[in-house]
C-alpha atoms as a PDB file:
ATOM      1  CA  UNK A   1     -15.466  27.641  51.587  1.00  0.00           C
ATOM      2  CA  UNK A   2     -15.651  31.032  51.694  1.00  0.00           C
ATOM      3  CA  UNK A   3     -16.155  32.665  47.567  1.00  0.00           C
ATOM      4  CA  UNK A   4     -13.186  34.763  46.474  1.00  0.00           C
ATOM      5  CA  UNK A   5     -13.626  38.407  46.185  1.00  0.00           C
ATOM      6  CA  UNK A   6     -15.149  40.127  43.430  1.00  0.00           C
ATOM      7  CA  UNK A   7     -12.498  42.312  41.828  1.00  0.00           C
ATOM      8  CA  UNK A   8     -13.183  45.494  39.015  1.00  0.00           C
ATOM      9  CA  UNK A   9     -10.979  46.944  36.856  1.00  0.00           C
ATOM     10  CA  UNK A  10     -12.115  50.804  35.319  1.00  0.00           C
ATOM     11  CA  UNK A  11     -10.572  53.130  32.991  1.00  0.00           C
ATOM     12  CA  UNK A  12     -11.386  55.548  30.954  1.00  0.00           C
ATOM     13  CA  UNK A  13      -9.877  56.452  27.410  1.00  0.00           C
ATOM     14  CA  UNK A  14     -10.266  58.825  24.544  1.00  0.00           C
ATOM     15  CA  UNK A  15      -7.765  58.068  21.410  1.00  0.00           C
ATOM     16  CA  UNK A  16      -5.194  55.902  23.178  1.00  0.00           C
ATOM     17  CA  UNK A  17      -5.443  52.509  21.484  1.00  0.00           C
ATOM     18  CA  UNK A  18      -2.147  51.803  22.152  1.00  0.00           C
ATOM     19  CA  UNK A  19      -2.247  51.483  25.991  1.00  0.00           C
ATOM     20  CA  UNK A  20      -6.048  50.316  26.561  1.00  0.00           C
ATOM     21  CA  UNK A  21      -5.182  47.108  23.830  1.00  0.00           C
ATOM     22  CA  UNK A  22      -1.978  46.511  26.706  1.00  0.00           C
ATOM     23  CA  UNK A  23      -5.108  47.318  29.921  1.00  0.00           C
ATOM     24  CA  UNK A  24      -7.381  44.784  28.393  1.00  0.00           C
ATOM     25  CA  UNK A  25      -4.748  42.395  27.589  1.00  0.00           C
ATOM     26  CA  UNK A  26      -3.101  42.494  30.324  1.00  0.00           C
ATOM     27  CA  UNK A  27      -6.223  42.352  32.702  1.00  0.00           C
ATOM     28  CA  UNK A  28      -8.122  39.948  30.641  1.00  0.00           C
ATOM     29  CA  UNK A  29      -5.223  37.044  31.881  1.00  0.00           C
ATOM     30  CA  UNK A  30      -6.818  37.654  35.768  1.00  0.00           C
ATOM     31  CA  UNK A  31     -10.604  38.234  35.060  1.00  0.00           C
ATOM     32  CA  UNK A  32     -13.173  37.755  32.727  1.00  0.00           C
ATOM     33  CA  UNK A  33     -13.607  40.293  30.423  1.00  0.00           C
ATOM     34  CA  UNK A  34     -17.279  41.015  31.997  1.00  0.00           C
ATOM     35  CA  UNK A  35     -15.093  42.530  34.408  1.00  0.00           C
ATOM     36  CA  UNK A  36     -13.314  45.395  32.821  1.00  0.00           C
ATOM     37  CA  UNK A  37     -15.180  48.522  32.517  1.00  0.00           C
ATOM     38  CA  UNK A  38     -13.711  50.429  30.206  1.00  0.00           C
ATOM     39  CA  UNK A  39     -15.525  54.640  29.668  1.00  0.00           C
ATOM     40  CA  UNK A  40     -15.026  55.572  26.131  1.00  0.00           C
ATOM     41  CA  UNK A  41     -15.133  59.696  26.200  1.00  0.00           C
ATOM     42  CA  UNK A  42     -16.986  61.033  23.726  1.00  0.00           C
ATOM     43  CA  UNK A  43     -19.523  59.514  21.217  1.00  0.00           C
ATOM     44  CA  UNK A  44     -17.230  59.870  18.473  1.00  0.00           C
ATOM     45  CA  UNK A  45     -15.188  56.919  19.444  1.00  0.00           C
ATOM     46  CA  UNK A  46     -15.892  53.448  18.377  1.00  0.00           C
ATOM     47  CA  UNK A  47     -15.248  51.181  20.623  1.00  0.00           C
ATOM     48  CA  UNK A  48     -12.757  48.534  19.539  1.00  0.00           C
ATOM     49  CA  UNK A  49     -12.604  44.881  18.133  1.00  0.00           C
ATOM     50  CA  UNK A  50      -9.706  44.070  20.755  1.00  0.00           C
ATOM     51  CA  UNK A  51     -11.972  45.055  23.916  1.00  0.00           C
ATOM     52  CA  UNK A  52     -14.759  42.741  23.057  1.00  0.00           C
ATOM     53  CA  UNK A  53     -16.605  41.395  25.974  1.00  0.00           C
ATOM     54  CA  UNK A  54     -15.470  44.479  28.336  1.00  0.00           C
ATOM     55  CA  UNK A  55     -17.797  46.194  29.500  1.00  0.00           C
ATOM     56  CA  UNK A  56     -18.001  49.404  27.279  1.00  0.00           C
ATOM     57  CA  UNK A  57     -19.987  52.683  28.186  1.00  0.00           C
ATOM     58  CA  UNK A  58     -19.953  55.543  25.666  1.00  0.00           C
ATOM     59  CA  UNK A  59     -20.159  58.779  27.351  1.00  0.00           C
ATOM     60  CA  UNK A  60     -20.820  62.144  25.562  1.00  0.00           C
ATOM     61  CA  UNK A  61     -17.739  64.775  25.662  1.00  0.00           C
ATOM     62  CA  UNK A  62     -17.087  67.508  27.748  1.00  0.00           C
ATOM     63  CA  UNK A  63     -15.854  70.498  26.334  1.00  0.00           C
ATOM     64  CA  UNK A  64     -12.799  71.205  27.957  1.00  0.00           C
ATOM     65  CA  UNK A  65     -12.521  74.411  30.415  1.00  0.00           C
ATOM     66  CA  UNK A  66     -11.666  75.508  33.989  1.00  0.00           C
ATOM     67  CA  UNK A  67     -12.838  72.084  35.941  1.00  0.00           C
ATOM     68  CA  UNK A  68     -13.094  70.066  33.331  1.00  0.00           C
ATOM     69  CA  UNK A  69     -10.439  67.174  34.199  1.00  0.00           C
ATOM     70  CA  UNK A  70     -11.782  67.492  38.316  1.00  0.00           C
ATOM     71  CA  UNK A  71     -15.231  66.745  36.940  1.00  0.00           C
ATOM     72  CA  UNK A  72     -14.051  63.855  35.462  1.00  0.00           C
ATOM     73  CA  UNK A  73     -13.088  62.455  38.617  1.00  0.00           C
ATOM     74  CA  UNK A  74     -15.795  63.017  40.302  1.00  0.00           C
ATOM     75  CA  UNK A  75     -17.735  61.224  38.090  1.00  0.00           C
ATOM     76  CA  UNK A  76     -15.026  58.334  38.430  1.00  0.00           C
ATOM     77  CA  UNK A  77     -15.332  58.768  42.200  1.00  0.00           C
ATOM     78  CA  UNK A  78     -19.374  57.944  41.709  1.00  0.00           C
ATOM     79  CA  UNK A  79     -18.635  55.018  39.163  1.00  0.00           C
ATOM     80  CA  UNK A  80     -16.196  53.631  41.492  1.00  0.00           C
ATOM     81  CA  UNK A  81     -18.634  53.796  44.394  1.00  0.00           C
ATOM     82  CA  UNK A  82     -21.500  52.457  42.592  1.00  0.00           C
ATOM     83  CA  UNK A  83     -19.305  49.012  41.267  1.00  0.00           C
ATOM     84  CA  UNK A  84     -18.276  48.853  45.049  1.00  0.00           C
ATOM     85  CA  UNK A  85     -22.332  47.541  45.201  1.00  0.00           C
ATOM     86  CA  UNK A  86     -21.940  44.736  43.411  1.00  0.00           C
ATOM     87  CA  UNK A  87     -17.896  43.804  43.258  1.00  0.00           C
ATOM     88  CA  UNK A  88     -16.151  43.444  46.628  1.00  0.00           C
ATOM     89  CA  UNK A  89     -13.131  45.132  44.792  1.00  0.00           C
ATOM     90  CA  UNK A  90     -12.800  48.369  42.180  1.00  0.00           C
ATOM     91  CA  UNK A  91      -9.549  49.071  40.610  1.00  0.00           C
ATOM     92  CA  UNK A  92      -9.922  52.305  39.125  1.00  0.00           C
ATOM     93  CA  UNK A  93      -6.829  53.510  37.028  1.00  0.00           C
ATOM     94  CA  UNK A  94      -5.830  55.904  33.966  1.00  0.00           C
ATOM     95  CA  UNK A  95      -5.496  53.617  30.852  1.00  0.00           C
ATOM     96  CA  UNK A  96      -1.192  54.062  30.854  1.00  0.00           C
ATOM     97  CA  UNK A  97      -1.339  52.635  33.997  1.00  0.00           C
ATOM     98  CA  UNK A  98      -0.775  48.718  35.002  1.00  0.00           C
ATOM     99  CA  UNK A  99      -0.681  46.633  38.467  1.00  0.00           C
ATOM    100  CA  UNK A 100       1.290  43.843  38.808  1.00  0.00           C
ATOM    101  CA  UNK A 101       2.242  41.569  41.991  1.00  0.00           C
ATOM    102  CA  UNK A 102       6.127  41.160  42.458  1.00  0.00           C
ATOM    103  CA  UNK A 103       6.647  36.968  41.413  1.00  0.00           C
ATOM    104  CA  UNK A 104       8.783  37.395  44.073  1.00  0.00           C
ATOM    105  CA  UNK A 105       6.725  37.964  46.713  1.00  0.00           C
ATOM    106  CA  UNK A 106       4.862  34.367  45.597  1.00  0.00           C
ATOM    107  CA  UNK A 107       1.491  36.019  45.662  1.00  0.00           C
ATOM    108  CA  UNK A 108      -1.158  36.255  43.022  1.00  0.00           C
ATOM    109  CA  UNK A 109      -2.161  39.466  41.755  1.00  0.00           C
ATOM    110  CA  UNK A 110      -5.786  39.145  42.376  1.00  0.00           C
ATOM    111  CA  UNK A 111      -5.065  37.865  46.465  1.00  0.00           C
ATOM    112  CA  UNK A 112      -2.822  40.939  46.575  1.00  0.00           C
ATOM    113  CA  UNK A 113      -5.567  43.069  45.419  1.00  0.00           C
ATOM    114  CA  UNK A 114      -7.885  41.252  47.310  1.00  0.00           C
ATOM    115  CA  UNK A 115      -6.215  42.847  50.784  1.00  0.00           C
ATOM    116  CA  UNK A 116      -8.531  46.010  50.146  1.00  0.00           C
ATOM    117  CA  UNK A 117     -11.467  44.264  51.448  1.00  0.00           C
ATOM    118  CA  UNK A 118      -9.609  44.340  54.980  1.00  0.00           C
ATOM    119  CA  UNK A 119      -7.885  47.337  54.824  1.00  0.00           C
ATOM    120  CA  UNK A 120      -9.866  49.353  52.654  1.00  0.00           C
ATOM    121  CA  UNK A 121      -7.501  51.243  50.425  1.00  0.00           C
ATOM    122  CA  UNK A 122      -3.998  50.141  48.993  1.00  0.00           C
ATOM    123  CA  UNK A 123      -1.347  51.970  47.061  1.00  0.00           C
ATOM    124  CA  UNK A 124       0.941  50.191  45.236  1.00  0.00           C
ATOM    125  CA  UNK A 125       4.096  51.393  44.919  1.00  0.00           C
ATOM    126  CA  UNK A 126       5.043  53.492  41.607  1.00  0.00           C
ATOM    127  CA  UNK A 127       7.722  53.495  38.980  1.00  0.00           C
ATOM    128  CA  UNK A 128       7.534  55.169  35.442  1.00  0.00           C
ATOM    129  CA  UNK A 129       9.088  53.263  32.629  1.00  0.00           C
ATOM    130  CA  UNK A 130      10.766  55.470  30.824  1.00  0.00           C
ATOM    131  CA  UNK A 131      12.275  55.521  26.929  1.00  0.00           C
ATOM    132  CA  UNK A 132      16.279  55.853  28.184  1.00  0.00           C
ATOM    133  CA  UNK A 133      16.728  55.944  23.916  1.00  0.00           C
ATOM    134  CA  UNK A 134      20.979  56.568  24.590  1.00  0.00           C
ATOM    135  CA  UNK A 135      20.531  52.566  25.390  1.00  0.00           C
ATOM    136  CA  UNK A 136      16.746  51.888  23.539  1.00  0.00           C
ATOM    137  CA  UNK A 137      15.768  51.678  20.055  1.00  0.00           C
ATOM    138  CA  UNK A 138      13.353  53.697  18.588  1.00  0.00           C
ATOM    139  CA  UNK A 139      11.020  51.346  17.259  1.00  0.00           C
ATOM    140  CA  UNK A 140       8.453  49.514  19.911  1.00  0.00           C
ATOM    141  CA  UNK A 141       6.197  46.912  19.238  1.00  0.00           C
ATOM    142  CA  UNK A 142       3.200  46.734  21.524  1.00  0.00           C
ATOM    143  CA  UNK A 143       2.103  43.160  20.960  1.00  0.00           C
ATOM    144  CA  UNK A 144       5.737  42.231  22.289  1.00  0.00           C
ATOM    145  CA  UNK A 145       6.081  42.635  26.255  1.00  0.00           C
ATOM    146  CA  UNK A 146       7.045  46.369  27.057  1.00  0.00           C
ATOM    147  CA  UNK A 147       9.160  45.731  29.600  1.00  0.00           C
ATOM    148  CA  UNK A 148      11.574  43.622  27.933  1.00  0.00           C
ATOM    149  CA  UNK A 149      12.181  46.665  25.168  1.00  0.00           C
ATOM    150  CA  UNK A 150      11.708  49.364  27.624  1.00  0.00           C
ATOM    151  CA  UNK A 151      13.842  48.121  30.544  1.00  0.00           C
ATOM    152  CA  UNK A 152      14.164  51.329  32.573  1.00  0.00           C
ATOM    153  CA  UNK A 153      12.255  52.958  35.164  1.00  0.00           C
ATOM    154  CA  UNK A 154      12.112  55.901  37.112  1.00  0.00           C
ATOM    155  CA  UNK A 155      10.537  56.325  40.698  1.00  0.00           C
ATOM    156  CA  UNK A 156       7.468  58.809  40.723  1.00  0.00           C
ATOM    157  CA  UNK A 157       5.725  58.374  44.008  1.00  0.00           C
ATOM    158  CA  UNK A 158       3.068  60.694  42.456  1.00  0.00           C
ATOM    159  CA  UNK A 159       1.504  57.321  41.018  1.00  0.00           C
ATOM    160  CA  UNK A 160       1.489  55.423  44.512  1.00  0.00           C
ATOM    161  CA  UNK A 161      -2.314  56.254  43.995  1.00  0.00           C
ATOM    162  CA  UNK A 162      -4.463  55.302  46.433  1.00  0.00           C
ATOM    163  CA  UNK A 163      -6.412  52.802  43.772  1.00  0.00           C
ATOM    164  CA  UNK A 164      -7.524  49.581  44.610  1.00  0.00           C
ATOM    165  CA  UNK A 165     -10.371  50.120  46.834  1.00  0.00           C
ATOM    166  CA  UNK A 166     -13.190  48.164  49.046  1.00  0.00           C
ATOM    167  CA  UNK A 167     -14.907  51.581  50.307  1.00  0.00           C
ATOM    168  CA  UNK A 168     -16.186  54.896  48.487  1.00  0.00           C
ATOM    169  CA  UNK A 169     -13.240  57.612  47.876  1.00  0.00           C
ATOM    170  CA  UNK A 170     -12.943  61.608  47.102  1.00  0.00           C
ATOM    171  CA  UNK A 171      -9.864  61.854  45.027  1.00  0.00           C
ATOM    172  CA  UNK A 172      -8.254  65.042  43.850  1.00  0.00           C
ATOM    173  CA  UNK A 173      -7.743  65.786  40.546  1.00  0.00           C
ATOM    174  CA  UNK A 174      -5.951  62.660  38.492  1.00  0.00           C
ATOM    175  CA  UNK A 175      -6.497  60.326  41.332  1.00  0.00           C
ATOM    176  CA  UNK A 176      -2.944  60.543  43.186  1.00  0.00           C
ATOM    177  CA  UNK A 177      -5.017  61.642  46.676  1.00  0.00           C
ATOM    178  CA  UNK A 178      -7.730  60.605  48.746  1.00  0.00           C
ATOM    179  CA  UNK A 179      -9.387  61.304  51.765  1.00  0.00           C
ATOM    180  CA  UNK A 180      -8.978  58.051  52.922  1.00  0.00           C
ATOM    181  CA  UNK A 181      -6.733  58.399  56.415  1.00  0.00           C
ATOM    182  CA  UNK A 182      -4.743  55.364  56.120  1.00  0.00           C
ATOM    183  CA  UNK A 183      -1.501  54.869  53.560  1.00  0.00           C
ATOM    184  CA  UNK A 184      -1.484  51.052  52.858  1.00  0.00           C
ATOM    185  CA  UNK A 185       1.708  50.815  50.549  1.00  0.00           C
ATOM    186  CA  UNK A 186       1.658  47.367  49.906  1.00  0.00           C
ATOM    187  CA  UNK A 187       5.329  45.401  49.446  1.00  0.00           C
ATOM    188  CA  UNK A 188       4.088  43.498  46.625  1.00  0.00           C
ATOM    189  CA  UNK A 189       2.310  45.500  44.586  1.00  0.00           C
ATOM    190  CA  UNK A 190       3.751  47.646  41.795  1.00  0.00           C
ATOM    191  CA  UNK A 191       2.073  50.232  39.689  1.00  0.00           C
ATOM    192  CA  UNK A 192       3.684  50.778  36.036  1.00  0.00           C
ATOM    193  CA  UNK A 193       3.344  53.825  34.841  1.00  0.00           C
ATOM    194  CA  UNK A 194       3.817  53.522  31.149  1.00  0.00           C
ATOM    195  CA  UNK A 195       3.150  57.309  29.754  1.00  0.00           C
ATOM    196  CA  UNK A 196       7.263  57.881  28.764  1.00  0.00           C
ATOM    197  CA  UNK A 197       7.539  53.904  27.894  1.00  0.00           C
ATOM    198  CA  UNK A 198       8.705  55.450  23.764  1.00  0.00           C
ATOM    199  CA  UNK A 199       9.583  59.043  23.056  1.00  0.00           C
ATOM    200  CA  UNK A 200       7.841  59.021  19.548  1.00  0.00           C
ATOM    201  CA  UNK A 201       3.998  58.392  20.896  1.00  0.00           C
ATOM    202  CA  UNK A 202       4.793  60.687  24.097  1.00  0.00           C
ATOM    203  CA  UNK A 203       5.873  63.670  22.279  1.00  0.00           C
ATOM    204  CA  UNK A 204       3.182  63.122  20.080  1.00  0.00           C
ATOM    205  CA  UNK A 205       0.234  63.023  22.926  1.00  0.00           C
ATOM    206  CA  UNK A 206       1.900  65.861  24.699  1.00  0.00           C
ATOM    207  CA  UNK A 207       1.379  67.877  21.998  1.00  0.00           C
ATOM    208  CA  UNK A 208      -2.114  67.470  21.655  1.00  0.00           C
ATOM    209  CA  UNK A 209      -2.544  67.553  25.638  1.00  0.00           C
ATOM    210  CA  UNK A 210      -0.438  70.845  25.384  1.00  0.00           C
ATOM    211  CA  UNK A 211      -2.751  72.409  22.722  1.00  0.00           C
ATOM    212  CA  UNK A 212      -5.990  71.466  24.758  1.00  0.00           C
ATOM    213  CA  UNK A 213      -5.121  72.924  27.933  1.00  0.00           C
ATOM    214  CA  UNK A 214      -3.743  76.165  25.696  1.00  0.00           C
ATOM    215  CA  UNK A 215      -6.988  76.436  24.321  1.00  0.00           C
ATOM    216  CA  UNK A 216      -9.199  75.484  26.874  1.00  0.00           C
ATOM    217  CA  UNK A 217      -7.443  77.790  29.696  1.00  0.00           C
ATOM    218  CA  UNK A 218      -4.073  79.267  28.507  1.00  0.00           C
ATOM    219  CA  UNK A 219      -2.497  77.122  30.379  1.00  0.00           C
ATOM    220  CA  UNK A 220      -4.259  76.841  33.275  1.00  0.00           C
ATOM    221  CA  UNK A 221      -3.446  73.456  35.495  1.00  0.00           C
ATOM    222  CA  UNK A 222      -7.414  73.834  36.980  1.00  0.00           C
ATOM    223  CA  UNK A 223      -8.577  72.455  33.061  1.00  0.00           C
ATOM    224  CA  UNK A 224      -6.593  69.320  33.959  1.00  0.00           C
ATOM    225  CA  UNK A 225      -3.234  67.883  35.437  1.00  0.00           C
ATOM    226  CA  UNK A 226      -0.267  69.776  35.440  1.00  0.00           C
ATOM    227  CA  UNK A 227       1.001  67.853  33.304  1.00  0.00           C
ATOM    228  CA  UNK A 228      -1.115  68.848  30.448  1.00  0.00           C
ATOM    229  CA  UNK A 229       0.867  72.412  30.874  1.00  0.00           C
ATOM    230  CA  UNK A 230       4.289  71.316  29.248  1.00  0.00           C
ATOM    231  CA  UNK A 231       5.134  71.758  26.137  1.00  0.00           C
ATOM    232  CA  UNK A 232       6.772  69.098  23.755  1.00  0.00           C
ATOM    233  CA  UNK A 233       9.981  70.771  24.016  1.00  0.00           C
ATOM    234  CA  UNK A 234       9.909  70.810  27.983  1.00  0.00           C
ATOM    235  CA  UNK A 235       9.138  66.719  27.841  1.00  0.00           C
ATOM    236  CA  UNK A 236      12.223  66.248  25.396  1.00  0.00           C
ATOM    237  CA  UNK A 237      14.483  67.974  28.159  1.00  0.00           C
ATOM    238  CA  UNK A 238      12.866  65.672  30.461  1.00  0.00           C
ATOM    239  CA  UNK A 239      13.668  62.752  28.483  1.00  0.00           C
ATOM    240  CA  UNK A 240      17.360  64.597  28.405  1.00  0.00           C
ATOM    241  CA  UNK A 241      17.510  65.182  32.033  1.00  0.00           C
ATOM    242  CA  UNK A 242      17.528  61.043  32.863  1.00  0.00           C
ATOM    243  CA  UNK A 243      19.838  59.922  30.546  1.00  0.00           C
ATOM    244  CA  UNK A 244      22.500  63.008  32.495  1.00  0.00           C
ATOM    245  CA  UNK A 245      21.888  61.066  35.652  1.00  0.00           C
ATOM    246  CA  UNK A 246      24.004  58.369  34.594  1.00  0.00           C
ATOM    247  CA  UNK A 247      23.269  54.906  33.958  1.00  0.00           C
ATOM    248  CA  UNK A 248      20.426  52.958  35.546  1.00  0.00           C
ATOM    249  CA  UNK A 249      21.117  51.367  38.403  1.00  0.00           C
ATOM    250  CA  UNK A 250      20.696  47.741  38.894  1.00  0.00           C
ATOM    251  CA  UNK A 251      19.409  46.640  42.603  1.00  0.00           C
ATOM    252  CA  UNK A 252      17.003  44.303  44.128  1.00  0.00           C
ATOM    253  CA  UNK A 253      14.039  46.694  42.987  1.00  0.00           C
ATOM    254  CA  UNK A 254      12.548  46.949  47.335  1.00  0.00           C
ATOM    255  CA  UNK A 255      13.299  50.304  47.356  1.00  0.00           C
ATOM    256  CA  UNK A 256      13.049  49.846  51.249  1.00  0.00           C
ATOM    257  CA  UNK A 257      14.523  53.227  51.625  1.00  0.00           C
ATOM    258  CA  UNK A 258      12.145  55.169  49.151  1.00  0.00           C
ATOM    259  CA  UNK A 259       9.160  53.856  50.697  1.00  0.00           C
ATOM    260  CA  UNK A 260      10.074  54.481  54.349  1.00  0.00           C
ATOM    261  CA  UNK A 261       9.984  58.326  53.103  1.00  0.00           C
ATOM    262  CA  UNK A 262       6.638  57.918  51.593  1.00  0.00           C
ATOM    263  CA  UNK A 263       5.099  56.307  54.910  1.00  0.00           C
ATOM    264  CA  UNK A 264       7.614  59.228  56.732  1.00  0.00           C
ATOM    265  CA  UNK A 265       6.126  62.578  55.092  1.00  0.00           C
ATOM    266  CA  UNK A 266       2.448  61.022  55.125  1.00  0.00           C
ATOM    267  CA  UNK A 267       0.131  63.329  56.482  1.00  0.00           C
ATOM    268  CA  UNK A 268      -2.999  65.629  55.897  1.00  0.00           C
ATOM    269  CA  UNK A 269      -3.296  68.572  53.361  1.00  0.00           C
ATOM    270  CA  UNK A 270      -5.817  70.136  55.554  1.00  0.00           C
ATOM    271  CA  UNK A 271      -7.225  73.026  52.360  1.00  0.00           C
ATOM    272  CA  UNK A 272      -8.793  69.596  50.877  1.00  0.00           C
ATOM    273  CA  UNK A 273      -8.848  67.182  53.387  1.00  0.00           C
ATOM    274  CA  UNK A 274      -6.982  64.580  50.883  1.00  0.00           C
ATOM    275  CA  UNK A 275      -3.481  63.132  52.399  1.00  0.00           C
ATOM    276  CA  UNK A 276      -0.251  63.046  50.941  1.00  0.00           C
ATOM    277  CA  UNK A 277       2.302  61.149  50.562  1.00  0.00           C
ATOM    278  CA  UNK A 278       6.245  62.129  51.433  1.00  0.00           C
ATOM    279  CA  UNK A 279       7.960  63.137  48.556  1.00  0.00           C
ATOM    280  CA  UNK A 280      10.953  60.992  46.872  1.00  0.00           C
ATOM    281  CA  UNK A 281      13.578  64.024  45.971  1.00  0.00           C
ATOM    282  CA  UNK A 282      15.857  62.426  42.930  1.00  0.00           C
ATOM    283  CA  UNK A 283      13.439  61.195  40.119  1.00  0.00           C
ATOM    284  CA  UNK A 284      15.464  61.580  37.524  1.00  0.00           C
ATOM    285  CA  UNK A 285      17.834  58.204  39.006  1.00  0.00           C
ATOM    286  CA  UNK A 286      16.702  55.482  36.392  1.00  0.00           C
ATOM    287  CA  UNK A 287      16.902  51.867  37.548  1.00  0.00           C
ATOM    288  CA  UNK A 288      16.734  48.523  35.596  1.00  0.00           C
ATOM    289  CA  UNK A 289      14.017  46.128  36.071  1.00  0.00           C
ATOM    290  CA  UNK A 290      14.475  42.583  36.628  1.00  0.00           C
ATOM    291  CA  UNK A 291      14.177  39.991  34.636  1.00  0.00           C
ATOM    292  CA  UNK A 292      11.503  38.340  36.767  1.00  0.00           C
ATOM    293  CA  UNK A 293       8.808  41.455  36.444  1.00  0.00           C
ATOM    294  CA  UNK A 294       9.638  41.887  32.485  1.00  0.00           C
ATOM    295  CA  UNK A 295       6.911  39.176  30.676  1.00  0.00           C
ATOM    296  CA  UNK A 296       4.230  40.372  32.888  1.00  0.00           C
ATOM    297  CA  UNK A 297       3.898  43.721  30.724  1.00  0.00           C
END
């Protein structure tokens, strides 16, 4: 009988407790722990009780600066590589970030994950839950399954990253690209993206991304993701800007239509040799989940 492949989960995290207690939880219920590495940045962090047998590697800090967030990821690109020598399998994600397999598609999450051995690289497909608080409460308790008080997602195809992986990667900066040739969106696997999941803790770690890339590079998008560049009162008209959309819309979550145009407008971005996805227009449309994905976050 052939042995079932070795599979790796990574992440790094600096001051988000809060979404690497949901990572390890949530991972910990498909591996052992001895196979979630999880990169504490900076040596002032302790690592804590919750992530017990992970394993835990304290790095020192980088001062951030032009390059600072794209030297990150090359360092995750070598960590990635070098697990790919002894797991058949790395997963390599940002901490607010969660795979799951589709119950409806009637296959496992590790046998999903386990198609990168064949193919290579896989993207799941991507969807941002998002605090819709016109139809949410304010309060959110973590140790209770997101999903069920954060109902409400938005398509980002962004976060289709090419992430599970059986063979070494260059990424861009944040991980969305590769220069892997192939686009293996794969029907059954979903990424959660869970950065907006409550307006309180996302306005409150914008503003201290938003101050870091001020001070680091005056705004610069080179000292990390774009992302970093907004300020809190940009996010809150985000946050705004779904809930004028409408209502979410209910459907049988395929989104057959949205991932044609992702295979459709894949191609090479030939300044950086990474390729890229086609682009999903409307992401402000908010859709419900369904019950069956909603106890596996």
């Amino acid at each position: 009988m052939t042995a079932a492949p070795m599979i790796a989960f990574v992440t790094m995290v600096r001051d988000d407790h809060v979404f690497l207690r949901l990572w390890v939880d949530y991972y910990a219920r498909h591996v052992p722990r001895q196979h979630l590495f999880i990169l504490l940045d900076g040596f002032d962090q302790t690592p804590p009780a919750f992530a017990a047998g992970c394993q835990i590697l304290t790095l020192p800090r980088s001062e951030p600066g032009p390059g600072w967030d794209m030297r990150r990821w090359k360092m995750l690109a070598d960590f990635n590589a070098t697990l790919l020598g002894r797991f058949d399998v790395v997963v390599l994600n940002d901490v607010d970030e969660i795979i799951v397999a589709d119950p409806a598609s009637g296959i496992p999450l590790l046998d999903a994950l386990a198609r990168a051995v064949e193919v290579g690289v896989i993207n799941p497909f991507a969807v941002e839950v998002v605090h819709r608080f016109d139809l949410c409460p304010d309060d959110i308790d973590p140790r209770q399954p997101i999903l069920w008080q954060r109902p409400h997602v938005r398509i980002n195809e962004v976060y289709a990253k090419p992430c599970i992986t059986s063979v070494r990667l260059d990424w861009n900066l944040g991980g969305h690209l590769s220069d892997f040739p192939t686009l293996n969106l794969d029907p059954a696997l979903y990424l959660f993206h869970l950065r907006y999941m409550d307006r309180a803790m996302l306005l409150n770690r914008q503003a201290s991304r938003y101050a870091i890339a001020q001070a680091a590079g005056e705004g610069d998008p080179v000292v990390a993701g774009i992302g970093w560049t907004k300020s809190v009162e940009q996010i809150e008209g985000f946050l705004q800007s779904l809930q004028a959309q409408g209502p979410p819309e209910d459907n049988d979550f395929r989104f057959d239509q949205k991932r044609r145009r992702i295979r459709e407008g894949w191609r090479l971005h030939e300044a950086t040799g990474h390729w890229m996805k086609g682009r999903i227009f409307n992401r402000r449309r908010t859709y419900l989940v369904p019950e069956r994905f909603r106890d596996l976050i």
